[in-house]
N, C-alpha and C. Protein backbone atom coordinates (compact mmCIF):
# COMPACT_ATOMS: atom_id res chain seq x y z
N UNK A 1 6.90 20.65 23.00
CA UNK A 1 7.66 21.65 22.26
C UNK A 1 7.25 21.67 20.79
N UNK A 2 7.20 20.27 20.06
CA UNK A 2 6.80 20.25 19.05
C UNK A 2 5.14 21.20 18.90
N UNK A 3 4.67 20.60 19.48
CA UNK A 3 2.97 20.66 19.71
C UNK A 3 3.05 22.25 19.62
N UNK A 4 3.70 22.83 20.37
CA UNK A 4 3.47 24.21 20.79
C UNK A 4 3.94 24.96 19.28
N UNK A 5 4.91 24.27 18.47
CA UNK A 5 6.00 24.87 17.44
C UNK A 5 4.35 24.86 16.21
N UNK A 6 3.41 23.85 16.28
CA UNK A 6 2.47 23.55 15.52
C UNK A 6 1.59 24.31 15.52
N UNK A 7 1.31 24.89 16.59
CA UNK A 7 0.53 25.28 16.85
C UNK A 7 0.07 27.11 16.32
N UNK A 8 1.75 27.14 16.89
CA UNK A 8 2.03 28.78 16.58
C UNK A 8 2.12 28.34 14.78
N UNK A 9 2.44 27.38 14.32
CA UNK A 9 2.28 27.83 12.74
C UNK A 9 1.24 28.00 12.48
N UNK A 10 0.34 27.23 13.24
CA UNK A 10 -1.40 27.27 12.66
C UNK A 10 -1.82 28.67 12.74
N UNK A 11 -1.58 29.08 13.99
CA UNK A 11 -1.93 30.07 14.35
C UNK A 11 -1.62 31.52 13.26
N UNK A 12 -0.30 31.55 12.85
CA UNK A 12 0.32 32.52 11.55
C UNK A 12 -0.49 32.08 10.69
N UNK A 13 -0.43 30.97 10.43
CA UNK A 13 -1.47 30.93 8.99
C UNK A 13 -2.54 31.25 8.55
N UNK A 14 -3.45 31.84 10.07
CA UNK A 14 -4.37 31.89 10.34
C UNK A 14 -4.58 33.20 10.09
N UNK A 15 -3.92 33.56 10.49
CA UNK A 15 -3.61 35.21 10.67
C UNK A 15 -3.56 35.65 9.16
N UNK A 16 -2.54 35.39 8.62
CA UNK A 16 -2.40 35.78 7.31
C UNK A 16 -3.71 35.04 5.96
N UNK A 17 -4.63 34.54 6.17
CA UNK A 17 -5.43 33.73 5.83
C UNK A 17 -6.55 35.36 5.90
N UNK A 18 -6.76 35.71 7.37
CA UNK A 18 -7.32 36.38 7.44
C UNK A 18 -7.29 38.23 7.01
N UNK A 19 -6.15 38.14 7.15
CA UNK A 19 -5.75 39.41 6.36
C UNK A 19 -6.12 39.46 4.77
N UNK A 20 -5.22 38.25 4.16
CA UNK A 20 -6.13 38.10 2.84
C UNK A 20 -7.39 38.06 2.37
N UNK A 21 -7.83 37.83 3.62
CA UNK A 21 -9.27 38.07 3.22
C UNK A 21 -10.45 39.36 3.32
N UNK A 22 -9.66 39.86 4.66
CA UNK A 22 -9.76 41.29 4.78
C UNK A 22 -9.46 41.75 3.32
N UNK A 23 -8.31 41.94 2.56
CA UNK A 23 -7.81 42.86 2.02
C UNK A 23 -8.57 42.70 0.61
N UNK A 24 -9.30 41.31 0.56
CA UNK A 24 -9.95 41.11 -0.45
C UNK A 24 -11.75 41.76 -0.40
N UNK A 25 -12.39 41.47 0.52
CA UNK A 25 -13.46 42.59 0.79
C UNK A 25 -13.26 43.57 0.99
N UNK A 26 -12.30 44.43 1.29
CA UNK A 26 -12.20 45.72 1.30
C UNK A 26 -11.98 46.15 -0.09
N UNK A 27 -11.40 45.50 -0.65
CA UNK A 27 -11.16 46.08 -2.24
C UNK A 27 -12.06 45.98 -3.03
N UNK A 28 -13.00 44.73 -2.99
CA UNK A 28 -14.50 44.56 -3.15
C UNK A 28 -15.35 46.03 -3.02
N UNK A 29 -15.09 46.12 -1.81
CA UNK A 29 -16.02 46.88 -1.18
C UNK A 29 -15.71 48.72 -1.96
N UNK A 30 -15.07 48.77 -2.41
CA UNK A 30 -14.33 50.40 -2.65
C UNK A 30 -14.89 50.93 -4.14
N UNK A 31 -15.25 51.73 -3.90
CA UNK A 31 -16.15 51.97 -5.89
C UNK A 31 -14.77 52.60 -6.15
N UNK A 32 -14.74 52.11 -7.67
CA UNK A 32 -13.45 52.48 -8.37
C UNK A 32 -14.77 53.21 -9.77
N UNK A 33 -14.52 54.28 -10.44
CA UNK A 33 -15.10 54.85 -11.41
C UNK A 33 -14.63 54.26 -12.54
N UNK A 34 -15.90 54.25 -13.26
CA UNK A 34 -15.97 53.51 -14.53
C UNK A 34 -14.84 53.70 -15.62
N UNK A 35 -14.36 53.15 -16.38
CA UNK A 35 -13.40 53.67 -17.61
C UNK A 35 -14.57 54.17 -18.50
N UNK A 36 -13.70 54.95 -19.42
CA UNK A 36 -14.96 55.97 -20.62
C UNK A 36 -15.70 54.83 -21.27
N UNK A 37 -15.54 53.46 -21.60
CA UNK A 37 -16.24 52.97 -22.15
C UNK A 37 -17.30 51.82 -21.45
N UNK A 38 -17.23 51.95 -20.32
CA UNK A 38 -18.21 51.10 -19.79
C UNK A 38 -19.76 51.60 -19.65
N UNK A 39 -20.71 50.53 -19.50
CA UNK A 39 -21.99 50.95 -19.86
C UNK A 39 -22.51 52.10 -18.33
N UNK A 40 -23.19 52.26 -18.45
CA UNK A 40 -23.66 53.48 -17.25
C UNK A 40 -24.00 52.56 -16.00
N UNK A 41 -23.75 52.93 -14.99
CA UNK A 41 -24.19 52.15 -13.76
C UNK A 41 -25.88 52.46 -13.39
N UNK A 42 -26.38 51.61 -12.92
CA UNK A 42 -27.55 51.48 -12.78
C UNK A 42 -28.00 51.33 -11.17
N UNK A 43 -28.66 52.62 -10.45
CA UNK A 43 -28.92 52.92 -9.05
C UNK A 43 -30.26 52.68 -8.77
N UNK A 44 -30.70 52.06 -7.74
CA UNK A 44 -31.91 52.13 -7.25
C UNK A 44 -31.99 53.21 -6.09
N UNK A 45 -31.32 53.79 -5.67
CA UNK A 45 -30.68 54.73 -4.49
C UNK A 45 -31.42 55.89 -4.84
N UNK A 46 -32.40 56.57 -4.71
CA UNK A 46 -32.22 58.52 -5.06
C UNK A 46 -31.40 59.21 -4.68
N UNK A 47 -30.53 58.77 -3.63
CA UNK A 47 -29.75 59.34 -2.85
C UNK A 47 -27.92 59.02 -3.16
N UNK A 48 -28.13 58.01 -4.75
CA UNK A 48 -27.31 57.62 -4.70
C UNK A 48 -25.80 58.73 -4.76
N UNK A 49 -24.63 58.36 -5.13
CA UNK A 49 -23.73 59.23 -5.35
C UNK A 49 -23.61 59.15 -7.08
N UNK A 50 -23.17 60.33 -7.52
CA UNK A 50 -23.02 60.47 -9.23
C UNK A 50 -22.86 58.81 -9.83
N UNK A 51 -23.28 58.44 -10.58
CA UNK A 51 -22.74 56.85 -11.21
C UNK A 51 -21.65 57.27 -11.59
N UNK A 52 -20.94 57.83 -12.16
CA UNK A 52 -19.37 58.10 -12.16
C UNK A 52 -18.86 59.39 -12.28
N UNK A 53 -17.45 59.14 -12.17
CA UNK A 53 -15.93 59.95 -12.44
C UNK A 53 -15.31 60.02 -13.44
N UNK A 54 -14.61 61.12 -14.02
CA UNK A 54 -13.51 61.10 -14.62
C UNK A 54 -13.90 61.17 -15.62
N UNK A 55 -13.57 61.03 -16.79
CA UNK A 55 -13.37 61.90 -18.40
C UNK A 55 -15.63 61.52 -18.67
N UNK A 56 -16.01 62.29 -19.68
CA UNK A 56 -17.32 61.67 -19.77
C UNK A 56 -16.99 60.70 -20.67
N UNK A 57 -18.32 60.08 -20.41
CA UNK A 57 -18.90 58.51 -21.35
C UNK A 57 -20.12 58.33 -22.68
N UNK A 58 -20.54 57.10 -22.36
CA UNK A 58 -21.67 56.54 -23.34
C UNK A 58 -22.73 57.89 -22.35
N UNK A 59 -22.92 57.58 -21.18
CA UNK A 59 -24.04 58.39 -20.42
C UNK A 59 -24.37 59.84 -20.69
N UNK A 60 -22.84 60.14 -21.03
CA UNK A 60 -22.34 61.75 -21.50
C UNK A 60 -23.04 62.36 -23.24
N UNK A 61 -23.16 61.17 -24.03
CA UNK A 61 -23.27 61.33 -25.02
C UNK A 61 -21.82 61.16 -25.88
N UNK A 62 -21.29 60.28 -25.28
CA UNK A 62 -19.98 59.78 -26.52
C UNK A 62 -20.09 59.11 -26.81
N UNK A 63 -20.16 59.38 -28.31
CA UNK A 63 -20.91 57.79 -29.64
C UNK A 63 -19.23 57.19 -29.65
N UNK A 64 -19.41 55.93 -30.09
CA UNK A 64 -18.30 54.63 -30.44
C UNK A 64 -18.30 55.32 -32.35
N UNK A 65 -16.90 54.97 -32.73
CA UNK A 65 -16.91 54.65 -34.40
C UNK A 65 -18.43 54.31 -35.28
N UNK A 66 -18.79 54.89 -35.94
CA UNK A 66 -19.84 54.49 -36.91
C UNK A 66 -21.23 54.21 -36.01
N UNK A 67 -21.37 54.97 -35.37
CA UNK A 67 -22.77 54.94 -34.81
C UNK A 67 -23.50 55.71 -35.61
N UNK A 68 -24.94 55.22 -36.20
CA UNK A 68 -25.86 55.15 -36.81
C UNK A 68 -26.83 55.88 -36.03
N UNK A 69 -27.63 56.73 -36.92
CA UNK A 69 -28.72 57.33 -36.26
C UNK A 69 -29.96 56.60 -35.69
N UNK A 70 -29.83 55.07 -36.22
CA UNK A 70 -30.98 54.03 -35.43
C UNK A 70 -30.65 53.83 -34.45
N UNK A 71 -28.74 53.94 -33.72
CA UNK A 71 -28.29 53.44 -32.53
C UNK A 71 -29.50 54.41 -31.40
N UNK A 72 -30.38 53.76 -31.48
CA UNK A 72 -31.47 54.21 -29.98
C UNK A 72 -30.83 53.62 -28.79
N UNK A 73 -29.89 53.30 -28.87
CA UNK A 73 -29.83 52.33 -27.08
C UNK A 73 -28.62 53.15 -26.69
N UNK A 74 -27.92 54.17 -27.71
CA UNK A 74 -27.07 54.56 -27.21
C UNK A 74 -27.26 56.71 -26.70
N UNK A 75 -27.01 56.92 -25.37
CA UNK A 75 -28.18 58.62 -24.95
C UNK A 75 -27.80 59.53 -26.19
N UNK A 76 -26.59 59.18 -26.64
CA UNK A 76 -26.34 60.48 -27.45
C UNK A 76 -27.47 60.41 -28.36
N UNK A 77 -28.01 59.28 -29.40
CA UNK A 77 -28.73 59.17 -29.97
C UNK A 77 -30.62 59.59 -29.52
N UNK A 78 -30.68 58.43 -28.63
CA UNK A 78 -31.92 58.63 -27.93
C UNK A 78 -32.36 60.01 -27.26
N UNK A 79 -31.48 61.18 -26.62
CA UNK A 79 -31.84 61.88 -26.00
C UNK A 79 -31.53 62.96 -27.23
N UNK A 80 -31.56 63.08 -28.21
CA UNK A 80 -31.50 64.05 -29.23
C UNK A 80 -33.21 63.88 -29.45
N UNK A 81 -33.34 65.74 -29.83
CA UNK A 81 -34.90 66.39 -30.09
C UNK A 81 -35.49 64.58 -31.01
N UNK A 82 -37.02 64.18 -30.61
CA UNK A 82 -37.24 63.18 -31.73
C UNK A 82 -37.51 63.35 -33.35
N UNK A 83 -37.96 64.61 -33.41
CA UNK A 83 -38.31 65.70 -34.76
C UNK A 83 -36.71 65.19 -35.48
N UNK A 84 -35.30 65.96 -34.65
CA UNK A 84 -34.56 66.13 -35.38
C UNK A 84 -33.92 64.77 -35.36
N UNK A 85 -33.79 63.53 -34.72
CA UNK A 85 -33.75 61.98 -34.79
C UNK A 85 -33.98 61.56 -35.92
N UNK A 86 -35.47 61.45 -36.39
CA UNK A 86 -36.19 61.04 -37.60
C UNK A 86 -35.64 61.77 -38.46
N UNK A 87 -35.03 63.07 -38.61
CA UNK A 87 -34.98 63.54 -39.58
C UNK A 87 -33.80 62.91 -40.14
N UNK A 88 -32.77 62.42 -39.57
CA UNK A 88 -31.21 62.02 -39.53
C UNK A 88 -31.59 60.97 -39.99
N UNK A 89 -32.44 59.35 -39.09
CA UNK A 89 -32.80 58.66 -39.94
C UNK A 89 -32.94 58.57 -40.92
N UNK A 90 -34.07 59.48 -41.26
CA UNK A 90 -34.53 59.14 -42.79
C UNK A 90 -33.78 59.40 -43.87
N UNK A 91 -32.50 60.82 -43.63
CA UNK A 91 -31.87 61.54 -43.95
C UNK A 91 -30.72 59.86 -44.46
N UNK A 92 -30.07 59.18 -43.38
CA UNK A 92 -29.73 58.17 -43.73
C UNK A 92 -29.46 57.39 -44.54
N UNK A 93 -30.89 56.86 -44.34
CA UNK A 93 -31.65 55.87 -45.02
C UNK A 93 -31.30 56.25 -46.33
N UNK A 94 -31.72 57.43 -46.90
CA UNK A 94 -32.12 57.97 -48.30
C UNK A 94 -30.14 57.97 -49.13
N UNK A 95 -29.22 58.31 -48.14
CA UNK A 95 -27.65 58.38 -48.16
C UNK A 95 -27.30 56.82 -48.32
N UNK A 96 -27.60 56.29 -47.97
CA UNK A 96 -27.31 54.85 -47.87
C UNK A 96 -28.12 54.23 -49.64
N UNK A 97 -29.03 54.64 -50.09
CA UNK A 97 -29.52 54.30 -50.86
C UNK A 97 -28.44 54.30 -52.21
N UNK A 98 -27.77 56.07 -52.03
CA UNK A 98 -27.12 56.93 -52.71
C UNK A 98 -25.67 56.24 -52.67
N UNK A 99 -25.70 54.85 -52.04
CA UNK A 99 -23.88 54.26 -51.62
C UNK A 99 -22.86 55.13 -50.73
N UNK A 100 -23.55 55.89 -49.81
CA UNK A 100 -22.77 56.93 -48.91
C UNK A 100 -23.27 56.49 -47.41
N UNK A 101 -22.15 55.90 -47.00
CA UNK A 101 -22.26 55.62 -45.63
C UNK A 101 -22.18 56.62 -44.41
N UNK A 102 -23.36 56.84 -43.67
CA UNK A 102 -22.84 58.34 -42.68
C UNK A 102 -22.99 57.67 -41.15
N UNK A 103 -22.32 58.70 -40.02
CA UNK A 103 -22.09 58.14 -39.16
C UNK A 103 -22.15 59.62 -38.34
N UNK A 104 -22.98 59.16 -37.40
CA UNK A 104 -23.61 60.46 -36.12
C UNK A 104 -22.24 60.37 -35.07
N UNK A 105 -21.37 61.16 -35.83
CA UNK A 105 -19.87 61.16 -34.38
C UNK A 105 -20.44 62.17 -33.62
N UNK A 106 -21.13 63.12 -32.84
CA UNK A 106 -22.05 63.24 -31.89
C UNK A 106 -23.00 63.82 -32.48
N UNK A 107 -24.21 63.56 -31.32
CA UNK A 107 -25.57 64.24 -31.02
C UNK A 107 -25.51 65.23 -29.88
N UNK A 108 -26.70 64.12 -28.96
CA UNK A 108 -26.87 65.11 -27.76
C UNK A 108 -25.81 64.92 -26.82
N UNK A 109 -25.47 65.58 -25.62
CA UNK A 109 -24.01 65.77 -24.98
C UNK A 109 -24.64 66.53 -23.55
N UNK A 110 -23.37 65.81 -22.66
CA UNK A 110 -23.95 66.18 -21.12
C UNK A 110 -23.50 67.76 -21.23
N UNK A 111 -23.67 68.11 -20.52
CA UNK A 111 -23.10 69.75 -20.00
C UNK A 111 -21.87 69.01 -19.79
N UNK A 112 -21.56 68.24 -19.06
CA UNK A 112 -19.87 67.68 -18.55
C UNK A 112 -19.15 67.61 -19.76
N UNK A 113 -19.78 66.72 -20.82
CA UNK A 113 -18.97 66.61 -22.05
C UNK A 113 -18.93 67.78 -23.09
N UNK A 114 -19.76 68.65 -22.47
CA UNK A 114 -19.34 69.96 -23.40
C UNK A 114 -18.47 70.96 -23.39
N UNK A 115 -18.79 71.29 -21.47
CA UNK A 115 -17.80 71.75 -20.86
C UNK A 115 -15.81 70.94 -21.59
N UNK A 116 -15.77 69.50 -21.06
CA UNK A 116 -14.76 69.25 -21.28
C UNK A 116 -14.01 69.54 -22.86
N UNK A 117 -15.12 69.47 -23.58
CA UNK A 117 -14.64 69.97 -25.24
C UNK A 117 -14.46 71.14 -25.09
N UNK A 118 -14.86 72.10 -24.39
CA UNK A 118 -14.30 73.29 -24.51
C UNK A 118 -13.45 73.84 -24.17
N UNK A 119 -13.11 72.97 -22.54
CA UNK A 119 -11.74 73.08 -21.90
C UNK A 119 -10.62 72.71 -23.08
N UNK A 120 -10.91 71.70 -23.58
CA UNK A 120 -9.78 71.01 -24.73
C UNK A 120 -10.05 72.28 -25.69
N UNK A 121 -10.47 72.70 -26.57
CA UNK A 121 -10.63 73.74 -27.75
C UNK A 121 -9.58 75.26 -27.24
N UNK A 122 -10.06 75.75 -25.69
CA UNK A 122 -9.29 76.57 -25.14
C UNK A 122 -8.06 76.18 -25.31
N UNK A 123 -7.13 75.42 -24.97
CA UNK A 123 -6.05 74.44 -24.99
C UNK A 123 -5.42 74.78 -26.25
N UNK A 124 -6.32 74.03 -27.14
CA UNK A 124 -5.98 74.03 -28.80
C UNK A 124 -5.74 75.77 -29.29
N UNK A 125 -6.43 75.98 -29.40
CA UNK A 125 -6.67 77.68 -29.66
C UNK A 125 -6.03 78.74 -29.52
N UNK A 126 -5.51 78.26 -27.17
CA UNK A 126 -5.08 79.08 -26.56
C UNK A 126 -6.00 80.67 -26.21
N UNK A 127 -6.87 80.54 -26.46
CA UNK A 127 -7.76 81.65 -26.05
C UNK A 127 -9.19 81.33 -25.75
N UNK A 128 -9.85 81.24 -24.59
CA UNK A 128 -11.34 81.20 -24.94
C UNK A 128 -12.48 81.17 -25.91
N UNK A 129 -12.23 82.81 -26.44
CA UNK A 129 -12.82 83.67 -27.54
C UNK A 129 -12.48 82.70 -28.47
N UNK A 130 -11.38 82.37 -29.18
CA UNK A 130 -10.74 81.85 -30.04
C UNK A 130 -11.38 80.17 -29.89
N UNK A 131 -11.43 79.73 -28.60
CA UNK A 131 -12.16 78.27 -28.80
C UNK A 131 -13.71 78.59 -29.42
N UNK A 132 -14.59 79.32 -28.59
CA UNK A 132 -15.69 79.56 -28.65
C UNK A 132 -16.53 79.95 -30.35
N UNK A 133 -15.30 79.84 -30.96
CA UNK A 133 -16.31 79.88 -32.58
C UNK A 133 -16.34 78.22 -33.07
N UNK A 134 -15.56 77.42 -32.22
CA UNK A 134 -15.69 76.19 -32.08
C UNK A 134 -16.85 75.11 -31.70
N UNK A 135 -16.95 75.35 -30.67
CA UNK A 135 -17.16 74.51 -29.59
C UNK A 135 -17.73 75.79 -28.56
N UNK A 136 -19.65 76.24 -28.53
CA UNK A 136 -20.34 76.77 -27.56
C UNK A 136 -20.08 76.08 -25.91
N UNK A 137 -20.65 77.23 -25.18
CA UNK A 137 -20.55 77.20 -23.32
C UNK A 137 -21.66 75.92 -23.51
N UNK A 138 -21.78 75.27 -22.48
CA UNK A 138 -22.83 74.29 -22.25
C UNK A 138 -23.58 74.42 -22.15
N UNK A 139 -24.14 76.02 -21.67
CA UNK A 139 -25.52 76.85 -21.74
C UNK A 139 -26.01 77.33 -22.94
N UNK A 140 -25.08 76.91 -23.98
CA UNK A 140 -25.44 77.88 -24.92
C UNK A 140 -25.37 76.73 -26.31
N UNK A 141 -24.99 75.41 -25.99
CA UNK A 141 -25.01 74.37 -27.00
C UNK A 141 -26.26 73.71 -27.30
N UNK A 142 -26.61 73.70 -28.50
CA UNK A 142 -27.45 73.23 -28.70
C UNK A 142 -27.26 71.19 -29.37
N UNK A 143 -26.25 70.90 -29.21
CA UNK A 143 -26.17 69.52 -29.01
C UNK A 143 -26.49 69.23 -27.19
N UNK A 144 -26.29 69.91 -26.55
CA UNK A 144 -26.73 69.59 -24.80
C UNK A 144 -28.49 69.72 -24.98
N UNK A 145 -28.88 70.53 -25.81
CA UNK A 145 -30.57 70.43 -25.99
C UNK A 145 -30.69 69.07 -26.92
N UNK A 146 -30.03 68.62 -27.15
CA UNK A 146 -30.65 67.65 -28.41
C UNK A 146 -31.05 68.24 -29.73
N UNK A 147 -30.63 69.18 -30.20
CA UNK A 147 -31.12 70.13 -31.41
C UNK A 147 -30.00 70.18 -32.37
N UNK A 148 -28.79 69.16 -32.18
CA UNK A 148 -27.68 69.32 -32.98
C UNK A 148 -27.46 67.98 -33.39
N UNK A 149 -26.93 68.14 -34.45
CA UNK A 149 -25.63 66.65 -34.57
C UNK A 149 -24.95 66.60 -35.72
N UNK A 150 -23.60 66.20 -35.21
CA UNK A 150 -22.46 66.08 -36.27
C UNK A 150 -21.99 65.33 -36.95
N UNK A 151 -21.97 64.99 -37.98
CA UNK A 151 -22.03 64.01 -38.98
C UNK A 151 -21.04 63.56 -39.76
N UNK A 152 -20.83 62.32 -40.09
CA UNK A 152 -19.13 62.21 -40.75
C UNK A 152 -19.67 61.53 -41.91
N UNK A 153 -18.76 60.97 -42.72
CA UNK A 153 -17.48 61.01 -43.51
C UNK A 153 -17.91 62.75 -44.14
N UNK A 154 -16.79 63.34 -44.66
CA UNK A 154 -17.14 64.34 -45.50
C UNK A 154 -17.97 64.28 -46.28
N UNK A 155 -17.99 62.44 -47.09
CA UNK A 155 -19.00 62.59 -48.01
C UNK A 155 -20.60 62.75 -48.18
N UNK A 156 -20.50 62.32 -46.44
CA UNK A 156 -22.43 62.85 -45.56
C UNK A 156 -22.46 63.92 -45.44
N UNK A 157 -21.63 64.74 -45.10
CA UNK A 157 -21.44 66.37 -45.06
C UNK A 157 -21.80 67.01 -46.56
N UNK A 158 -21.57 66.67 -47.96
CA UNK A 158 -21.74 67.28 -49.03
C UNK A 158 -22.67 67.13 -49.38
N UNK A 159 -23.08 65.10 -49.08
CA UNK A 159 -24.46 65.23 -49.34
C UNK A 159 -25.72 65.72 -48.50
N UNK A 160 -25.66 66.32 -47.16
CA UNK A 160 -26.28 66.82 -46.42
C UNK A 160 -26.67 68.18 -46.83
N UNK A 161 -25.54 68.99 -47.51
CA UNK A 161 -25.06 70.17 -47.50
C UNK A 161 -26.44 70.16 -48.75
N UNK A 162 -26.38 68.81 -49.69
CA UNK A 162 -26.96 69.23 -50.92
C UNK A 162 -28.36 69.10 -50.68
N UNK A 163 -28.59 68.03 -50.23
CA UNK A 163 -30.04 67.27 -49.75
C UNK A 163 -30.94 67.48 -48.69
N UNK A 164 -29.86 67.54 -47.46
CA UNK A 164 -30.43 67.86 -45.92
C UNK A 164 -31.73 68.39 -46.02
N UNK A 165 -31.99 69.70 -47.03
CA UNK A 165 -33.25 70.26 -46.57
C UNK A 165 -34.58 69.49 -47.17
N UNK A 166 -34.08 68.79 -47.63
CA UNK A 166 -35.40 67.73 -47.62
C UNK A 166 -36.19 67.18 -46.58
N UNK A 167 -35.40 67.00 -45.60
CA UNK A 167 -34.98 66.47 -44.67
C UNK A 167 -35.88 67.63 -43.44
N UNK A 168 -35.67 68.64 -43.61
CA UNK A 168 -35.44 69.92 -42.50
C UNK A 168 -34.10 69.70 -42.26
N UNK A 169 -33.13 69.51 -43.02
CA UNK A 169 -31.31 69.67 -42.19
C UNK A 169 -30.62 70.81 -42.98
N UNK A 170 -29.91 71.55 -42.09
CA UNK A 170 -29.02 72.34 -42.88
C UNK A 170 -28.22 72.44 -42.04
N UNK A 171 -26.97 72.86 -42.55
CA UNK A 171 -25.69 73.05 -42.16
C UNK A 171 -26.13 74.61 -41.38
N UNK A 172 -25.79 74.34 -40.15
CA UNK A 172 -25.91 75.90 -39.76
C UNK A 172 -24.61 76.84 -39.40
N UNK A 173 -23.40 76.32 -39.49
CA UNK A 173 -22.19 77.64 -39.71
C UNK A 173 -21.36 77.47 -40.42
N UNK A 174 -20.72 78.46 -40.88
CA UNK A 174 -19.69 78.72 -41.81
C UNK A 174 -18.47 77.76 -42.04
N UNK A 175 -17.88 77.07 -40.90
CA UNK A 175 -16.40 76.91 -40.39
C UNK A 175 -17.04 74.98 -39.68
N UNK A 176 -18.33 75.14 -39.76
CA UNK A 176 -18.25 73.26 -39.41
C UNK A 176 -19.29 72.70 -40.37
N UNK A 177 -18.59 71.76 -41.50
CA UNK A 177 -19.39 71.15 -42.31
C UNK A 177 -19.94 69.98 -42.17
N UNK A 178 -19.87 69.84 -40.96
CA UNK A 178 -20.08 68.22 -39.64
C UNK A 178 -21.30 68.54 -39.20
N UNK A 179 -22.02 69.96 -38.87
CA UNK A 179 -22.74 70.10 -37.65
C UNK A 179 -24.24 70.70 -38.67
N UNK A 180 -24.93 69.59 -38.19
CA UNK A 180 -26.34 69.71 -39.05
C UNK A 180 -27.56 70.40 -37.79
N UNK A 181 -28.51 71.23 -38.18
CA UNK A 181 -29.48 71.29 -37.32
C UNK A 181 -30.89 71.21 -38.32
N UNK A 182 -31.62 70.88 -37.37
CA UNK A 182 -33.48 70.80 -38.11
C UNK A 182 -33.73 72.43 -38.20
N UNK A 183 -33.62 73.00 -39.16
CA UNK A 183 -33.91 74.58 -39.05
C UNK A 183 -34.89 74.84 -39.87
N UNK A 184 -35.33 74.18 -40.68
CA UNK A 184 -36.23 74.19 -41.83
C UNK A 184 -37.40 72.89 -42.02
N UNK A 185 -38.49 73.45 -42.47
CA UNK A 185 -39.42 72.71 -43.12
C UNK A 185 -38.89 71.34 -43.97
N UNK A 186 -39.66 70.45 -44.04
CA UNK A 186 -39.07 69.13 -45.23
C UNK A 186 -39.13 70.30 -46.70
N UNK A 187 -37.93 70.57 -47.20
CA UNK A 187 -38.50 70.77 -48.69
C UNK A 187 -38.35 71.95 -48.94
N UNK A 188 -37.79 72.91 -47.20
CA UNK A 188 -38.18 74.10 -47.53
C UNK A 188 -36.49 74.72 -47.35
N UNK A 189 -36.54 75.92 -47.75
CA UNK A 189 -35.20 76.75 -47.78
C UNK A 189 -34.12 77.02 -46.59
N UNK A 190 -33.17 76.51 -46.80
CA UNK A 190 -32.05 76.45 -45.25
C UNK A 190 -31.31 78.00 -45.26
N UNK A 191 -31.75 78.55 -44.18
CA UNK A 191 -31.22 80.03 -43.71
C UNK A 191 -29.87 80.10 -44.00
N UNK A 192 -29.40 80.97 -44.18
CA UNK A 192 -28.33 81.79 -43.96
C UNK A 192 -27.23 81.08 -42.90
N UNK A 193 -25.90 80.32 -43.07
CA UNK A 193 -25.29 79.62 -42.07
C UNK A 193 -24.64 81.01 -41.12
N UNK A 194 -24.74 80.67 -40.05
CA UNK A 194 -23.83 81.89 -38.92
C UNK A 194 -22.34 81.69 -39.16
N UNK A 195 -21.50 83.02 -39.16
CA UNK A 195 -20.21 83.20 -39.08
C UNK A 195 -19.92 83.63 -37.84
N UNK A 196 -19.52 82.52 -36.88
CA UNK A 196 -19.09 82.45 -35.93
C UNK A 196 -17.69 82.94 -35.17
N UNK A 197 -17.21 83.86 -36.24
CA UNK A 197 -15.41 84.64 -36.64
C UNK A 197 -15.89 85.74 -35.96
N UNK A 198 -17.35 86.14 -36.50
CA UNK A 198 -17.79 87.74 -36.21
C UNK A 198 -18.45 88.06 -35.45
């Protein structure tokens, strides 16, 4: 009786031993999508499925606080035009000399992360039209080409505004004093900014 009473405990324990362990490879086993700040997943698969879900990332082109135009390891940086890269660099470099610290809060940008800024701007705005002097379609952005980037503190913005075309940088619209493009020669005259109202 005893023996048998032992037996059946072994036996439960066994059981539940094994369930835990089930429940632990299966959870193993289940892709959960990355949070926005984790590094990009890395596939040997061609066939693999998207490396992730849910809001975009580093992969997307979302710079961290005070990212630097040397940050090469990070896509927003690296996958921006190399012409207009160097130009930001050097552009930098020369700001930094001047005691003005600047910081690339974006470059280049997935279609996903452009799209989603624009979904948000619609939101803000409440009208499409009304986002769209904001924040371009993803077809039509030129931070998704790598031909853009937006630049912080204000005080990189004034001195951009003053200097940039040394550079080839100019401010190209009316209403964002953040958003620099290579439009010009080193040295040479920055066009006419677009009014994006009209």
């Amino acid at each position: 009786m005893v023996t048998s009473r032992i037996l059946a405990g072994f036996a439960m324990v066994a059981v539940v031993i094994g369930l835990a362990v089930t429940a632990c490879t299966t959870g193993a086993a289940r892709s959960e999508p990355p949070s926005t700040h984790s590094a990009p997943s890395k596939t040997t698969s061609t066939s693999a499925v998207p490396t992730h879900k849910g809001p975009p990332n580093a992969e997307d082109g979302v710079l961290p606080d005070h990212t630097s135009a040397y940050d090469t390891d990070l896509p927003g940086i690296a996958k921006l035009d190399p012409a207009l890269r160097k130009a930001v660099q050097e552009a930098e470099t020369a700001m930094r000399a001047d005691g003005i610290r600047m910081q690339v809060t974006t470059g280049w940008r997935s279609k996903k992360y452009q799209e989603e800024l624009l979904e948000k701007a619609i939101l803000r705005y409440g009208s499409r039209k009304k986002a769209l002097e904001y924040v371009a379609e993803p077809n039509e952005s030129h931070h998704v080409t790598g031909h853009a980037v937006d630049i912080g503190p204000a005080a990189a913005d004034h001195w951009l505004e003053r200097k940039g075309n040394r550079y080839g940088l100019c401010r190209t619209y009316t209403n964002e004093i953040w958003h620099f493009e290579l439009v010009t020669t080193p040295g040479g005259s920055c066009p006419p900014m677009i009014d994006p109202t009209r």
